[in-house]
Protein backbone atom coordinates (compact mmCIF):
# COMPACT_ATOMS: atom_id res chain seq x y z
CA UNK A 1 64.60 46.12 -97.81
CA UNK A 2 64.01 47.17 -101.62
CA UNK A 3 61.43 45.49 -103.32
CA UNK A 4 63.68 43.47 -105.58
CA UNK A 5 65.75 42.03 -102.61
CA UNK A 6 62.52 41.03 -100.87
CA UNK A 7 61.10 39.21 -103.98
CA UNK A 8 64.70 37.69 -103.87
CA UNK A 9 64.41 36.36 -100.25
CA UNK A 10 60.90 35.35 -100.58
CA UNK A 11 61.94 32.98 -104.19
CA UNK A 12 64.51 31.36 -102.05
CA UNK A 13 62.42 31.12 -98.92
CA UNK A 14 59.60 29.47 -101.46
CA UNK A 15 62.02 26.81 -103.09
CA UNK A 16 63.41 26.34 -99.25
CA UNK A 17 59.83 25.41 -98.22
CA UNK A 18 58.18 23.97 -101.01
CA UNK A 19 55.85 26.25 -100.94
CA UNK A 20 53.86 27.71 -103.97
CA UNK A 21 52.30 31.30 -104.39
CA UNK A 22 48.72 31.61 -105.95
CA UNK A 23 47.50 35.08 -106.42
CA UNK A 24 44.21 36.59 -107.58
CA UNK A 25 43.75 38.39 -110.67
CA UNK A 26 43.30 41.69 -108.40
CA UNK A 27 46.26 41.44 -106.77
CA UNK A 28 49.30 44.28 -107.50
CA UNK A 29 51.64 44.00 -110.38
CA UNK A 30 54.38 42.96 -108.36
CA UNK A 31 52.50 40.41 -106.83
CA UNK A 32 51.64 38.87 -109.73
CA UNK A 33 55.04 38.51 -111.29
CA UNK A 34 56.70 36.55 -108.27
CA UNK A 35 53.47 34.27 -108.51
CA UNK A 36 53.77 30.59 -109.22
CA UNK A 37 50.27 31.05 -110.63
CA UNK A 38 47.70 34.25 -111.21
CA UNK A 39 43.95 33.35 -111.58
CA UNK A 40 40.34 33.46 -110.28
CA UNK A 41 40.00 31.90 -107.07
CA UNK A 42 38.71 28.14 -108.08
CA UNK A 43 41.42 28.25 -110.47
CA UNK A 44 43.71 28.83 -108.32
CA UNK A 45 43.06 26.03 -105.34
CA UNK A 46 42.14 23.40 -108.27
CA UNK A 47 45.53 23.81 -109.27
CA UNK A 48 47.12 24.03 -106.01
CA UNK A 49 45.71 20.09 -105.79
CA UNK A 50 47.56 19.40 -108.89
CA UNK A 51 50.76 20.33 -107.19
CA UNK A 52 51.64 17.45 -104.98
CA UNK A 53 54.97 18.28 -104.47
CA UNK A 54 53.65 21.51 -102.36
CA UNK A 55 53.80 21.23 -98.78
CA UNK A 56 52.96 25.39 -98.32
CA UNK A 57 50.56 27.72 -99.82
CA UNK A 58 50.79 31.48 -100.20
CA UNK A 59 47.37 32.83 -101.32
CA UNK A 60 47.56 36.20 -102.08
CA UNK A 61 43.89 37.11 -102.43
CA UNK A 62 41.08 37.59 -99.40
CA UNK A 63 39.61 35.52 -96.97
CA UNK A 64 37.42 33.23 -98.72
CA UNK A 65 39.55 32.09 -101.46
CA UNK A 66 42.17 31.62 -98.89
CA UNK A 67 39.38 29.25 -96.83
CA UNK A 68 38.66 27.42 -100.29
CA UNK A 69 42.27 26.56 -101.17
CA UNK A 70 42.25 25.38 -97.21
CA UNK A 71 39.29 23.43 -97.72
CA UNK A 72 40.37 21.82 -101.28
CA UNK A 73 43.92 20.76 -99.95
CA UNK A 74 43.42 19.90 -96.57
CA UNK A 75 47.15 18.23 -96.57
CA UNK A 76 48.42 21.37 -97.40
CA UNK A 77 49.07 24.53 -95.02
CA UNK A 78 47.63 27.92 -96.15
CA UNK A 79 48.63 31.21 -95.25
CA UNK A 80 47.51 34.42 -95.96
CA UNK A 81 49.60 37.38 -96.22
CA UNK A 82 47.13 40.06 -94.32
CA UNK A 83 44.38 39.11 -91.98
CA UNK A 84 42.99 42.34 -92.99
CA UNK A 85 42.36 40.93 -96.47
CA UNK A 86 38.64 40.44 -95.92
CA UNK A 87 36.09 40.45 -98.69
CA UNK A 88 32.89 42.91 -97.68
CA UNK A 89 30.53 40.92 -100.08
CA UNK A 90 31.79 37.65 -98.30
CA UNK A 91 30.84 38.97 -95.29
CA UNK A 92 27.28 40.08 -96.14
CA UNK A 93 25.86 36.49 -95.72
CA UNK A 94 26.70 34.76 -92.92
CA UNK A 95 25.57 30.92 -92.26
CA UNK A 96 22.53 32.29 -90.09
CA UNK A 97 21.22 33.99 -92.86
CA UNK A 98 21.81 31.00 -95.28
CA UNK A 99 19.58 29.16 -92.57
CA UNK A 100 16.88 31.32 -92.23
CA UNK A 101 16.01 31.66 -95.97
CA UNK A 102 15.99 28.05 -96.20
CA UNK A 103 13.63 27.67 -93.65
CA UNK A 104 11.34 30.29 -95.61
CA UNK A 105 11.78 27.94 -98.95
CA UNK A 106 11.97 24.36 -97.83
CA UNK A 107 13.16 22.20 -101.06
CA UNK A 108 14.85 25.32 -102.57
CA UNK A 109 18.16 24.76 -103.70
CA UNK A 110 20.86 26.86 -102.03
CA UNK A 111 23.09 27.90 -104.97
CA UNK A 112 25.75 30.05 -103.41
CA UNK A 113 28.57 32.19 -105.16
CA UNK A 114 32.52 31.13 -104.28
CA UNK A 115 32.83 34.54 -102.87
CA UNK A 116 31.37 33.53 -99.44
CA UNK A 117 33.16 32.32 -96.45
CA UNK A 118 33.17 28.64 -95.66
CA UNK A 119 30.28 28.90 -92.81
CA UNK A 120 27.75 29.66 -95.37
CA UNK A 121 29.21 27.43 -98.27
CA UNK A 122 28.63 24.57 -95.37
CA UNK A 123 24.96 25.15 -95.44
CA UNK A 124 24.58 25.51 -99.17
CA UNK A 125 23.85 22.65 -101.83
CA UNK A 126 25.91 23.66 -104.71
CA UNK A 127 28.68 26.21 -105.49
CA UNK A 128 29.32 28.39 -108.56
CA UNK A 129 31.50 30.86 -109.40
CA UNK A 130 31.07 33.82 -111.86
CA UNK A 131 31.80 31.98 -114.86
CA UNK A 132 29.35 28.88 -114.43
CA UNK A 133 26.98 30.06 -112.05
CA UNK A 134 24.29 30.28 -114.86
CA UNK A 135 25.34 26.43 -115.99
CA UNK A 136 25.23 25.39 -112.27
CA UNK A 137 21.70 26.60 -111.84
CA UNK A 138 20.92 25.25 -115.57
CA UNK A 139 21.41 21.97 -114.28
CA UNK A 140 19.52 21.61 -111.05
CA UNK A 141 15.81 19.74 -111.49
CA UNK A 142 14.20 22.74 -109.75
CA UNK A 143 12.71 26.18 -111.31
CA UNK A 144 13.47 28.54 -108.43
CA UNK A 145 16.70 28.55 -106.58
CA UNK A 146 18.21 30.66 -103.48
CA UNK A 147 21.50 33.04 -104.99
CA UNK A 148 23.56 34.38 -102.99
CA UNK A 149 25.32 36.84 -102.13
CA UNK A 150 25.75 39.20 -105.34
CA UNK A 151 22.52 40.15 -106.26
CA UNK A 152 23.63 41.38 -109.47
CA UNK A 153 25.43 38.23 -110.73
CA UNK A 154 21.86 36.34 -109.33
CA UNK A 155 19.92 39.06 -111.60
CA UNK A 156 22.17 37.85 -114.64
CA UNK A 157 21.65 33.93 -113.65
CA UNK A 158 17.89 34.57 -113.71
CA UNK A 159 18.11 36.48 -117.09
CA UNK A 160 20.50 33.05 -118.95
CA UNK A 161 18.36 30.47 -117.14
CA UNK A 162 14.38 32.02 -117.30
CA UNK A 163 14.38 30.55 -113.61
CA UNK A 164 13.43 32.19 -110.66
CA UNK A 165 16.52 33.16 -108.92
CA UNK A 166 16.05 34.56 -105.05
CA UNK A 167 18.95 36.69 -104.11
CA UNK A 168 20.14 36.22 -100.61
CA UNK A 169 20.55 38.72 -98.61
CA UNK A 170 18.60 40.57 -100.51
CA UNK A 171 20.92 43.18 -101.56
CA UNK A 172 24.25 41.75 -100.90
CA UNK A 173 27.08 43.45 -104.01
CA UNK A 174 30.27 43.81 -104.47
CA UNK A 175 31.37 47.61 -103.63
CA UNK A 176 33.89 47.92 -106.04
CA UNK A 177 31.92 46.46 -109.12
CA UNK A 178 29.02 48.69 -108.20
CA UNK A 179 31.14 51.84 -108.45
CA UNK A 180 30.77 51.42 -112.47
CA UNK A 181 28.41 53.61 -114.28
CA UNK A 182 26.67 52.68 -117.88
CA UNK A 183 27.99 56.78 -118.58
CA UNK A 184 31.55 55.23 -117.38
CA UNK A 185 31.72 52.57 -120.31
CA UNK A 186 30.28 54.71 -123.08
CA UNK A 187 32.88 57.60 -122.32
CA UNK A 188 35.69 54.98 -122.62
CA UNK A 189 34.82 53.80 -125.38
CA UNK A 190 33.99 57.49 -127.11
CA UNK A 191 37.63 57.64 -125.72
CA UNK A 192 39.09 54.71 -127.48
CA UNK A 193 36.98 54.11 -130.90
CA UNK A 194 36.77 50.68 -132.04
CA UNK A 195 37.23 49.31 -128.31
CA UNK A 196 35.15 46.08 -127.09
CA UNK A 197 33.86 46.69 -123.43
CA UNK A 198 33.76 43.74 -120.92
CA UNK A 199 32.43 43.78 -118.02
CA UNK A 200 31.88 41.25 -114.90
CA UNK A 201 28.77 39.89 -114.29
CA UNK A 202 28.94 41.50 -110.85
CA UNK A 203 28.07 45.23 -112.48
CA UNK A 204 24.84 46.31 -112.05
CA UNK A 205 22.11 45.58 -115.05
CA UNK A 206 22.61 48.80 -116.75
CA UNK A 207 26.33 48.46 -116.75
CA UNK A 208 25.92 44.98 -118.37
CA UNK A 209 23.65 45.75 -120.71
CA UNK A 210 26.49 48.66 -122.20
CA UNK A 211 28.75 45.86 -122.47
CA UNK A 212 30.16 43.64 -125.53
CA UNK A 213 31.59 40.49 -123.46
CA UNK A 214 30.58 39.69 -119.73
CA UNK A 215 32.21 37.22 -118.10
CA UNK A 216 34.40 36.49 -115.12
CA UNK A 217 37.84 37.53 -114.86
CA UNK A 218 39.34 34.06 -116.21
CA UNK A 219 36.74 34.31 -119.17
CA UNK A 220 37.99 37.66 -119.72
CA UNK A 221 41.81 36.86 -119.63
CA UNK A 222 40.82 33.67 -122.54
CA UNK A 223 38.46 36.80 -124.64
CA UNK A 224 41.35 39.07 -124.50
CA UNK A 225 43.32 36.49 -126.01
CA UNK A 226 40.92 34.88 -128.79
CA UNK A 227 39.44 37.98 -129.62
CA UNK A 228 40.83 39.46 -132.86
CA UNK A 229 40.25 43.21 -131.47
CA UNK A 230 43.59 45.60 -130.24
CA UNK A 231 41.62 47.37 -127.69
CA UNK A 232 39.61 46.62 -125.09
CA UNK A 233 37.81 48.50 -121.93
CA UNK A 234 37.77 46.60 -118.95
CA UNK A 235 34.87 47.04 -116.55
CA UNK A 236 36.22 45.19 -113.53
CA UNK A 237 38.96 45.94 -110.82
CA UNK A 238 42.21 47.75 -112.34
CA UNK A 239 44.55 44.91 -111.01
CA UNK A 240 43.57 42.73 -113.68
CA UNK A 241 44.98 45.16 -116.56
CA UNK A 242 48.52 43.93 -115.60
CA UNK A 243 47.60 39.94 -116.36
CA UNK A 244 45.89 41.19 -119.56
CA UNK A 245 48.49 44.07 -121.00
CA UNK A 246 51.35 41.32 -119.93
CA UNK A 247 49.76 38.39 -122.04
CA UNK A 248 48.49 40.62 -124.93
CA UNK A 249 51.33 42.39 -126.35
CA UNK A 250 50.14 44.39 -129.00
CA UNK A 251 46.78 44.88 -127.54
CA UNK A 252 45.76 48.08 -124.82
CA UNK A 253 43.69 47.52 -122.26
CA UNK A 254 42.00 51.13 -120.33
CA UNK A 255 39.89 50.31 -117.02
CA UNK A 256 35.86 51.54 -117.48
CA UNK A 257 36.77 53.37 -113.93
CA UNK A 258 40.35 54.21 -112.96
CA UNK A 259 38.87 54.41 -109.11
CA UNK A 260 37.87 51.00 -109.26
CA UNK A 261 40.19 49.28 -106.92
CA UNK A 262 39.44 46.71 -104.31
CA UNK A 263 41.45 47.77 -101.07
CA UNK A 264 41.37 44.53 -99.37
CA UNK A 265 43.05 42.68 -102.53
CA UNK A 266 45.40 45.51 -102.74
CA UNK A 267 46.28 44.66 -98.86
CA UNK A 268 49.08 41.98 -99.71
CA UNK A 269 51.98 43.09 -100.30
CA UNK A 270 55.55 41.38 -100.96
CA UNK A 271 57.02 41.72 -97.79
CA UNK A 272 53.84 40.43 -96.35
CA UNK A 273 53.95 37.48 -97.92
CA UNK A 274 57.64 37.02 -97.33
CA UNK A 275 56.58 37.51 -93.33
CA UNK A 276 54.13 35.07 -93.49
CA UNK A 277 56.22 32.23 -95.12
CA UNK A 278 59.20 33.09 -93.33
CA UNK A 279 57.15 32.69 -89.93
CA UNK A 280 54.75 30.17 -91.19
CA UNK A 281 51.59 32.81 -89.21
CA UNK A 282 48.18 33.59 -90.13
CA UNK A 283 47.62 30.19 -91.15
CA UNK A 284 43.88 29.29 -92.86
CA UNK A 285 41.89 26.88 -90.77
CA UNK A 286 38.34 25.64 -91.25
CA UNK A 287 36.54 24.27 -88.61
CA UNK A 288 36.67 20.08 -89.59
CA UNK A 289 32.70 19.59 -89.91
CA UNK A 290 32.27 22.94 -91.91
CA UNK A 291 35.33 22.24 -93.86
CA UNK A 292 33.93 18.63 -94.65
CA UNK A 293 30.47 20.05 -95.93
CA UNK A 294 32.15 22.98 -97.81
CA UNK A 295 34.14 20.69 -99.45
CA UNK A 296 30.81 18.81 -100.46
CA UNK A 297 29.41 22.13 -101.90
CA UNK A 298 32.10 22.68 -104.05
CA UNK A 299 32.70 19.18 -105.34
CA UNK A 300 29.21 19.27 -106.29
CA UNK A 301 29.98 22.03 -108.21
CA UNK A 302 32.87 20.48 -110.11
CA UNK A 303 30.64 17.45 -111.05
CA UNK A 304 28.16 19.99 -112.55
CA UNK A 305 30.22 21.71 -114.51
């Protein structure tokens, strides 16, 4: 089938089901368009709870967003359009490992970034994502804190708060924000005079430090917007140029890195999606007693912030 009739079959299939379609900010252009909404992950379960008429949701992102939007509308049924979706930073911190640092700092606060799977959110106290994670740790009564798993987003939490922030593993990252180089942004913006560089918070320190605005990809969407400048260099993944060149007309938008692109975002794909909602498969489930402490994590998280 063509692309256009599948997006066809896959609108009716939606209204059929009531069933909405989240996608990340990362996700492919086309993806995107047929989206009921496009946003960071919390966004996008938070407003998958507002949507009560929803029986079905079709998260077009990886793994652990797909377990969050599971674990924030348990009433609902999630599915995921590849099982191959998987994020490698997720991944790189397991609930053992949660475990075992926290025996080494009894009374430390687990803080623990959104981009981890459910199993380790479940033996964290808080949440945070990349836009509050420096408010989150702000708030707790406690000068040292475990971070994990981005060590580089834990590097800039320690640099906003003046706390001692532990990053666990020790070098967990995010291979496609790593892939930037501080000789990357100045060239673009040699390139492109008069451009403001942003850049996520998951960069390394060198990267950051090149940047005008750092923030996470919802703060960067809102900065594109408010920000009275017509171009911009974007130090993050390239699928996030769409959302920003489609909102800002007017306004040009050239990625830091053309290379950087996330291959596990880039897995869905319109006829997966329409496969998955069509069969109702590769449905998200969380384990009830790690779905119930998850759940804890991230409310706690909400009531910080």
């Amino acid at each position: 089938m063509a692309a256009s009739e599948i997006a066809a079959r896959l609108l009716e299939l939606k209204k059929e089901k009531r069933a909405i379609i989240l996608a990340h900010n990362y996700q492919r252009p086309e993806v995107q368009d047929i989206a009921d909404f496009v946003g960071d992950s919390v966004e996008l379960s938070r407003k998958a709870m507002s949507e009560q008429e929803a029986r079905t949701i079709v998260f077009s992102a990886v793994d652990f967003m797909a377990e969050t939007a599971a674990i924030l509308n348990p009433a609902k049924k999630v599915l995921v359009p590849s099982l191959g979706a998987r994020c490698p930073m997720a991944h790189m911190l397991p609930a053992e490992t949660v475990r075992l640092w926290r025996s080494r700092y009894p009374g430390v606060p687990a803080v623990l970034y959104v981009n981890t799977l459910a199993e380790a959110k479940a033996e964290s106290d808080v949440s945070c994502t990349s836009a509050n994670a420096a408010k989150v740790v702000a708030s707790l009564d406690a000068e040292k804190v475990l971070f994990g798993p981005d060590r580089n987003l834990a590097r800039y939490v320690q640099e906003k708060t003046g706390k001692t922030v532990l990053p666990i593993p020790e070098n967990g990252f995010c291979p496609t924000h790593v892939l930037f180089l501080r000789e990357d942004l100045l060239l673009a913006r040699e390139a492109n005079p008069g451009s403001v560089v942003m850049a996520h918070p998951e960069c390394t320190e060198d990267v950051l430090r090149a940047a005008d605005f750092i923030g996470s990809t919802s703060q960067m969407c809102r900065f594109a917007r408010e920000c009275p400048a017509k171009s911009f260099v974007v130090a993050t993944e390239v699928g996030i140029l769409h959302r920003l060149t489609r909102e800002n007309p007017g306004k040009s938008f050239t990625p830091a890195y053309a290379g950087a692109i996330c291959p596990n975002m880039k897995r869905n794909t319109l006829e997966l999606m329409y496969q998955a909602l069509r069969d109702e498969k590769n449905v998200v489930t969380v384990p009830p007693k790690t779905a119930e402490r998850a759940r804890r994590s991230l409310e706690r998280m909400f009531e910080l912030t």
